[in-house]
C-alpha atoms as a PDB file:
ATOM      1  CA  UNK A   1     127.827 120.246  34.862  1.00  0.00           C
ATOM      2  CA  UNK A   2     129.102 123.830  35.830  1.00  0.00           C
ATOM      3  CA  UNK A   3     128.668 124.324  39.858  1.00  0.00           C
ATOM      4  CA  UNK A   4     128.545 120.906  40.533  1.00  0.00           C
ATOM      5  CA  UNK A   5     130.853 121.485  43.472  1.00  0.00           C
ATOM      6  CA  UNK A   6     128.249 123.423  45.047  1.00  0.00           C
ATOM      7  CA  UNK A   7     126.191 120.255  45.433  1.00  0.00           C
ATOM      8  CA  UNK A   8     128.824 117.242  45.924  1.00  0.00           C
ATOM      9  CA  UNK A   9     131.699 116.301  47.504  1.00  0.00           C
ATOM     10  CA  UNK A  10     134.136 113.209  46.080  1.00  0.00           C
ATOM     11  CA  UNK A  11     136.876 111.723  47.638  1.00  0.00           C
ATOM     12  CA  UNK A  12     139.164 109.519  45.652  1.00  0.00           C
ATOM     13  CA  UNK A  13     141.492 107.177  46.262  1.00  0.00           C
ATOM     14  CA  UNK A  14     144.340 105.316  43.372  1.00  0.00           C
ATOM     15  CA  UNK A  15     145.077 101.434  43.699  1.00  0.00           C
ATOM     16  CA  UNK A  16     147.675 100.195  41.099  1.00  0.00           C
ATOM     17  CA  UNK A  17     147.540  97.385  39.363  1.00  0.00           C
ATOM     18  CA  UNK A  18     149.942  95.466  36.827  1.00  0.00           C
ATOM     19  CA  UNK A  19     147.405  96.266  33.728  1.00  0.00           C
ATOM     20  CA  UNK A  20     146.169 100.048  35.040  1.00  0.00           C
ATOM     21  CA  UNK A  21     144.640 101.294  38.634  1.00  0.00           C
ATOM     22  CA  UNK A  22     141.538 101.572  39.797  1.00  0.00           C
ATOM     23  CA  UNK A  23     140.189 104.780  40.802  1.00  0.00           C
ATOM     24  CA  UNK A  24     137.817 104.476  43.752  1.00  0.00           C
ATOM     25  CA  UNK A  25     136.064 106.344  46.546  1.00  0.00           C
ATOM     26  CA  UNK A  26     133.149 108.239  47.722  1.00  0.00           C
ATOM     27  CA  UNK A  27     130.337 110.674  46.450  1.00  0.00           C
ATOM     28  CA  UNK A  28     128.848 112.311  49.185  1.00  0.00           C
ATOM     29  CA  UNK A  29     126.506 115.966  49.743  1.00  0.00           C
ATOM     30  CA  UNK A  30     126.015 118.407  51.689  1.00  0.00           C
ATOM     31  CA  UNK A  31     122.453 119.708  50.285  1.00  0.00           C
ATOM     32  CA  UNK A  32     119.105 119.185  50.852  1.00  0.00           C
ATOM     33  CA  UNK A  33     118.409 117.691  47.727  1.00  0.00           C
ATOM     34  CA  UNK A  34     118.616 113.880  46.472  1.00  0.00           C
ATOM     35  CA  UNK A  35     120.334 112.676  43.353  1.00  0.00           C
ATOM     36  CA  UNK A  36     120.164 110.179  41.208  1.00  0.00           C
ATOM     37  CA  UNK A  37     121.309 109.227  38.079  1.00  0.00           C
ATOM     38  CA  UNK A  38     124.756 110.305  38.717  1.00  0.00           C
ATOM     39  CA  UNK A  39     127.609 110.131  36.343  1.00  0.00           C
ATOM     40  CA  UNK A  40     131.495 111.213  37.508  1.00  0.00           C
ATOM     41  CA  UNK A  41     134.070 111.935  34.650  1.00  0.00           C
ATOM     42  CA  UNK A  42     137.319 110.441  35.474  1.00  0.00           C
ATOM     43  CA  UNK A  43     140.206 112.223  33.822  1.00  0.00           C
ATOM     44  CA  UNK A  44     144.028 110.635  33.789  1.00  0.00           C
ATOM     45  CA  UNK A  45     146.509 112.703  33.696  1.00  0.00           C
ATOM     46  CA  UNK A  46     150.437 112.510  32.932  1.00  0.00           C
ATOM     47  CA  UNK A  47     153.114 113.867  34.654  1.00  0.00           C
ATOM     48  CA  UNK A  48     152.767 117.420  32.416  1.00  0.00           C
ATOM     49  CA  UNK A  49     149.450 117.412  33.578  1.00  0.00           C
ATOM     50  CA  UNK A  50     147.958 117.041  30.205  1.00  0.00           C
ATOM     51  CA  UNK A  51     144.983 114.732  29.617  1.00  0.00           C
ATOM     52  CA  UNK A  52     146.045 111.149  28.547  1.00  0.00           C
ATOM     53  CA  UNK A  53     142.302 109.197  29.163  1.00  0.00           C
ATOM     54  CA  UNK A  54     139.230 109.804  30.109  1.00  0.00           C
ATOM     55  CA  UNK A  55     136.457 107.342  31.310  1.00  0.00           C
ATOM     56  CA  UNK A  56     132.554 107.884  32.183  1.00  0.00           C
ATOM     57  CA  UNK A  57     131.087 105.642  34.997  1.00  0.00           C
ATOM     58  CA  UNK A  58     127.597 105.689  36.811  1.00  0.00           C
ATOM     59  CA  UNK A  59     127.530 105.901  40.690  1.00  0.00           C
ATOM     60  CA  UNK A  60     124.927 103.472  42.020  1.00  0.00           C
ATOM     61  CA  UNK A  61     122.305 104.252  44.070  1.00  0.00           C
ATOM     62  CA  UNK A  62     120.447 107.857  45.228  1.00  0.00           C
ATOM     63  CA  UNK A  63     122.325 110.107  47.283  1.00  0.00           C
ATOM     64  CA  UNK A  64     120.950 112.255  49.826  1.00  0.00           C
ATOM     65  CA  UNK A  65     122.322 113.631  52.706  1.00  0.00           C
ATOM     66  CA  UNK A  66     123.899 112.366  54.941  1.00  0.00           C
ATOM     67  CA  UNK A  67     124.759 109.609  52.658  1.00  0.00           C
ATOM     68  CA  UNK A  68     126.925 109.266  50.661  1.00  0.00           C
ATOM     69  CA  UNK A  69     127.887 106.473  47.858  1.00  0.00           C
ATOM     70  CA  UNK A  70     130.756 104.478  46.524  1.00  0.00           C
ATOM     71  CA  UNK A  71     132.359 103.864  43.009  1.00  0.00           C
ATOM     72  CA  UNK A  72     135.353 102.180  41.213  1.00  0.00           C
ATOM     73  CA  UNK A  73     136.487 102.554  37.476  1.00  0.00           C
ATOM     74  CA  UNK A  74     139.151 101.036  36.481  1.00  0.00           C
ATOM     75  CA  UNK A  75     141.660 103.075  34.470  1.00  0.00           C
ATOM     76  CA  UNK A  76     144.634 103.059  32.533  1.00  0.00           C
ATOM     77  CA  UNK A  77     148.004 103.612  34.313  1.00  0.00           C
ATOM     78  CA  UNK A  78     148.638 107.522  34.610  1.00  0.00           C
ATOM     79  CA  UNK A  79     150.775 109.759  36.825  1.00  0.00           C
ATOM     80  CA  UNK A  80     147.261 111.056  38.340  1.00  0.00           C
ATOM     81  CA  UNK A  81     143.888 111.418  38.042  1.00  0.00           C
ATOM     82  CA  UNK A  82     141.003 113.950  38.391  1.00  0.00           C
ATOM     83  CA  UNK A  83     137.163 112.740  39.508  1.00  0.00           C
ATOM     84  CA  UNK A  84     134.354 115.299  38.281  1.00  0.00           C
ATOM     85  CA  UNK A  85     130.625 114.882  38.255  1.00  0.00           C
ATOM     86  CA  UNK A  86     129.425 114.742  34.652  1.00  0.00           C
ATOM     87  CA  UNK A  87     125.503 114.813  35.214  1.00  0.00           C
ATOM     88  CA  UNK A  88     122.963 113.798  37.406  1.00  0.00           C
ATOM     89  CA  UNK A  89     119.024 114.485  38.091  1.00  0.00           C
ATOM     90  CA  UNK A  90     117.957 116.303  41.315  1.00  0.00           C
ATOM     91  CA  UNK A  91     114.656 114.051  42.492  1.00  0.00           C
ATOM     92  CA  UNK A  92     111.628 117.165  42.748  1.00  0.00           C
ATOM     93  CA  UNK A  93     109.349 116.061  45.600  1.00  0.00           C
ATOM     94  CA  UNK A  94     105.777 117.151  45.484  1.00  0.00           C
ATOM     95  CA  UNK A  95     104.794 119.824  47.928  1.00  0.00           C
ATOM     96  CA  UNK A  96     102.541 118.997  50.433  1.00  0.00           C
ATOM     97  CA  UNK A  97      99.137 120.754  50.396  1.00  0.00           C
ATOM     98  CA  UNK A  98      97.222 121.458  53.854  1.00  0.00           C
ATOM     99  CA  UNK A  99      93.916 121.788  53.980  1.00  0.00           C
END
């Protein structure tokens, strides 16, 4: 989703493994909205920097802020990797009416 940096924050992390790595770390926000339904694209990348894999994963939970929430994907071995949000649904909350 274009301008999804506007909205979200992600800090990632690498562990290696003998069959791959796993890619893990944090979504967080800084708006005043809530998400759910959040999916991060997870791109690996080889030493050129051209795009060897690529890997869709759900993050768990709503996020709102000041929260924020934590994923893993595991992933083939590559010299790096790249963590985007994909999608997600911004919750609408019904105004309040006064009398």
């Amino acid at each position: 989703m274009l301008g999804w940096e506007q909205q979200f924050t992600v800090e990632s992390q690498v562990t290696l493994r003998p069959d791959g790595s796993v890619v893990w770390g944090y979504l967080g926000t800084n708006s005043p909205y809530t998400f759910r339904q959040i999916q991060i694209l997870i791109d690996a990348m080889d030493s050129s920097d051209q795009l060897v894999a690529q890997r869709l994963a759900w993050v768990i939970g709503t996020l709102s802020w000041p929260s924020r929430l934590f994923f893993q994907v595991p992933m083939p071995a590559a010299a790096a990797y790249r963590v985007q949000v994909f999608s997600y649904d911004r919750v609408e909350t019904e105004r309040r009416r006064f009398p």
